[in-house]
Protein backbone atom coordinates (compact mmCIF):
# COMPACT_ATOMS: atom_id res chain seq x y z
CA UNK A 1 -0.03 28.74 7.25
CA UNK A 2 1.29 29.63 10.81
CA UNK A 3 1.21 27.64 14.10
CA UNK A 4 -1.28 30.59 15.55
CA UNK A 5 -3.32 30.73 12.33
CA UNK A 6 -4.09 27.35 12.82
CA UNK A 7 -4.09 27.51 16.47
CA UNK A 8 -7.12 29.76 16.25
CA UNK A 9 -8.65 28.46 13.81
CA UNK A 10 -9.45 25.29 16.03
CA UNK A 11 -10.05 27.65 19.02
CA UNK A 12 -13.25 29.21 16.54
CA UNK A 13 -14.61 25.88 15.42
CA UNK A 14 -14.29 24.46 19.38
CA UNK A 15 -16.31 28.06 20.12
CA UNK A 16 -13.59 29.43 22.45
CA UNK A 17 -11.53 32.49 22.53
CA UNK A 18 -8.45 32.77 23.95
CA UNK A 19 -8.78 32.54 28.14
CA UNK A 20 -12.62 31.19 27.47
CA UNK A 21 -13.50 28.08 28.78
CA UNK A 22 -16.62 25.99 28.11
CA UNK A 23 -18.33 24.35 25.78
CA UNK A 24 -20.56 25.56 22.97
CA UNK A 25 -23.56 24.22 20.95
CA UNK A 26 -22.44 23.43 17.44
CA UNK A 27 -24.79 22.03 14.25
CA UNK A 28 -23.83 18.81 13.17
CA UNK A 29 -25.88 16.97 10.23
CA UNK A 30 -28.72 19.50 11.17
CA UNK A 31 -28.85 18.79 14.91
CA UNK A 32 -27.75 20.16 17.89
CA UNK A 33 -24.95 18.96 19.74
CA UNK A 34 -23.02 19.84 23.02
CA UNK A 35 -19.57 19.94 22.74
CA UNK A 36 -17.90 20.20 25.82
CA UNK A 37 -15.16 22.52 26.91
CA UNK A 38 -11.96 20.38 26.15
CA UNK A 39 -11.36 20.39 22.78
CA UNK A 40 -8.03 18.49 21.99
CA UNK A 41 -5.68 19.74 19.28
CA UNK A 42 -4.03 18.07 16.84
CA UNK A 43 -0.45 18.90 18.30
CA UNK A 44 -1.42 17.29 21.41
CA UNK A 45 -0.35 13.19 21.90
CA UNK A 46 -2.95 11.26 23.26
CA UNK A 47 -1.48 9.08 25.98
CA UNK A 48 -2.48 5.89 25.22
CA UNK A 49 1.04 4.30 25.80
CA UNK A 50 4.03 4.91 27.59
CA UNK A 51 6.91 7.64 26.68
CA UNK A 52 9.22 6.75 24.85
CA UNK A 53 7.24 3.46 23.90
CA UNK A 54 6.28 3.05 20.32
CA UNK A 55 2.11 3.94 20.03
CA UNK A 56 1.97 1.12 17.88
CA UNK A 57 3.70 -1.86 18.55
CA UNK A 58 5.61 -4.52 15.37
CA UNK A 59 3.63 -7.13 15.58
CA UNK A 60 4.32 -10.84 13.56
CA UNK A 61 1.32 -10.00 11.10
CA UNK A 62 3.38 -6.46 10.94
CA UNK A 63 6.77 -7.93 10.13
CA UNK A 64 5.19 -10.86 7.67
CA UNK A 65 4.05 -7.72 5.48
CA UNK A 66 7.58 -6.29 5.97
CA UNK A 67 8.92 -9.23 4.42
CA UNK A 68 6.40 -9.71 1.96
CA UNK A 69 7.23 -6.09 0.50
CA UNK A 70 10.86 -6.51 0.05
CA UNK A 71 10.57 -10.19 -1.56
CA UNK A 72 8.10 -8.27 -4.31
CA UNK A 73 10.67 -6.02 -4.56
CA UNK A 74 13.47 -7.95 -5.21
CA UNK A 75 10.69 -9.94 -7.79
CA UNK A 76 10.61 -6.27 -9.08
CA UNK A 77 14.15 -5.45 -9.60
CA UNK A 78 14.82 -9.06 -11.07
CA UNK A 79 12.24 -8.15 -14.17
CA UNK A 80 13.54 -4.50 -14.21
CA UNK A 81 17.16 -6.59 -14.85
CA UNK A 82 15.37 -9.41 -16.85
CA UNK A 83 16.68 -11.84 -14.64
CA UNK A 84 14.66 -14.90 -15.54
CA UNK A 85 16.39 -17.21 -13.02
CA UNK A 86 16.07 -15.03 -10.38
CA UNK A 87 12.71 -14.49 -11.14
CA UNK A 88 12.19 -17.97 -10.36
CA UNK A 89 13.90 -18.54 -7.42
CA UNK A 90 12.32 -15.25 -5.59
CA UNK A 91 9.00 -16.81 -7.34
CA UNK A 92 9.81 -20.53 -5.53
CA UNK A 93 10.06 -18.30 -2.55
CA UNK A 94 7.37 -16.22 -2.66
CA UNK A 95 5.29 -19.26 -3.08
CA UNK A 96 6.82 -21.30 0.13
CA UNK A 97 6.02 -18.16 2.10
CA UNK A 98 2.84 -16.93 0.88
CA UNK A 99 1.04 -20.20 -0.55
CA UNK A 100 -2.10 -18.03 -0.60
CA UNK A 101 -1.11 -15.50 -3.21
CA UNK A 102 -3.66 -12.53 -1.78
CA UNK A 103 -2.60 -10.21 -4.45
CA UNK A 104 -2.31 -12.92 -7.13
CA UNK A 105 1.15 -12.38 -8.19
CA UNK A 106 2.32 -15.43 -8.67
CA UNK A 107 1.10 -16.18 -12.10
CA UNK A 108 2.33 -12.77 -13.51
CA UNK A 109 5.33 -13.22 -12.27
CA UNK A 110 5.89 -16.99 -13.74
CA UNK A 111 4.34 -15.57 -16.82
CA UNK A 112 7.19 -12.69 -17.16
CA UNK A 113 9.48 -15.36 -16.36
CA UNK A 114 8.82 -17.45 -19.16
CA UNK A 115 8.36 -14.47 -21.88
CA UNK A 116 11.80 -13.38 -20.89
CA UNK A 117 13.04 -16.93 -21.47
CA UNK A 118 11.44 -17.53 -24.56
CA UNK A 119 8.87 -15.61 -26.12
CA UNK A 120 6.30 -17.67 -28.57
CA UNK A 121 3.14 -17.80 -29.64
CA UNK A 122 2.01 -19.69 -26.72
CA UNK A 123 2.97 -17.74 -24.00
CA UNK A 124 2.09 -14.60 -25.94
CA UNK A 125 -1.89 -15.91 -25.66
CA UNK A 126 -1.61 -16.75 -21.94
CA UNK A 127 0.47 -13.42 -21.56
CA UNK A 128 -3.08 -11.67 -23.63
CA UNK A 129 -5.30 -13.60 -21.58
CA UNK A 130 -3.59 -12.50 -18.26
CA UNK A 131 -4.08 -9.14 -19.24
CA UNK A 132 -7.14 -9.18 -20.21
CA UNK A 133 -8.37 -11.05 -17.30
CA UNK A 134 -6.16 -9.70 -14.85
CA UNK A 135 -6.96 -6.35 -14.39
CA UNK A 136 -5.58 -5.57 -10.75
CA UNK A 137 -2.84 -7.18 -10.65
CA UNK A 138 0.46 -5.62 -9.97
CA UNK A 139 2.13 -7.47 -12.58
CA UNK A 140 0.27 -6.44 -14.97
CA UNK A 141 2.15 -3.44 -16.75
CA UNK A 142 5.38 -6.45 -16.64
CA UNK A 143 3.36 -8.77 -18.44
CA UNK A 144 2.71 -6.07 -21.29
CA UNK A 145 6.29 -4.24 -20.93
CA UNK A 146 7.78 -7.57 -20.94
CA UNK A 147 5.12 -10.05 -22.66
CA UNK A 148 2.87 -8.10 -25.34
CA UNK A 149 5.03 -5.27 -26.44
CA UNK A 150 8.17 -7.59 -27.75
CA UNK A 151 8.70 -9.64 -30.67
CA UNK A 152 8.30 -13.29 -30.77
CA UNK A 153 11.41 -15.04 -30.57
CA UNK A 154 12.08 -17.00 -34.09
């Protein structure tokens, strides 16, 4: 759809035509409402911070979650290579950085750990319970892929 299509468009539902200033009464949830003459479009950058200055600045909470991302995916690529060791030392990390485990990774991840190590009966029942207990975690599919789906070591 074109740039004037659209362009329009917006000019109909803010009730102007092209040259026609002024606001119109539109329904909204059944009542009446004024809706003044400057109707912004989309195109248009509000100017709520300086040019060239980034509308939204990195902050530390910003660049914790930065980190946070590429540690779980390093975790990630380490089960994709079934890496057990370096499962484990990402996993020491992960838990010296983010002791409080919002998305409850940690145990998956230990949990993958060990069933790549050694698979027995043992960790195939914790590996059942996680997933039956577990059912947001991200780990999740892992602990099947890696946990549930394999044969027991002998």
């Amino acid at each position: 759809m074109g740039r004037h299509l659209r362009s329009a468009r917006h000019d109909a539902a803010c009730g102007q035509r092209a040259g026609e200033a002024g606001g119109v009464e539109r329904r909204r949830g059944g009542s009446r409402a004024r809706h003044g003459g400057t109707c912004a479009r989309a195109s248009e950058p509000a100017e709520s911070h300086e040019p060239g200055e980034h509308p939204h600045p990195i902050s530390a909470a910003h660049e914790r979650i930065f980190r946070e991302n590429n540690l779980i995916g390093a975790l990630n690529l380490a089960v994709d290579l079934e890496d057990a060791i370096e499962i484990r030392e990402l996993l020491a990390q992960y838990r010296a950085e983010y002791p409080e485990d919002e998305h409850r990774l940690q145990v998956g991840y230990a949990l993958i750990a060990e069933c790549l190590e050694r698979l027995d009966a043992s960790t195939r029942e914790r590996a059942q319970r996680f997933w039956n207990t577990e059912i947001r975690s991200q780990t999740r599919r892992y602990v099947r892929r890696y946990c549930l789906e394999r044969e027991l070591a002998s």
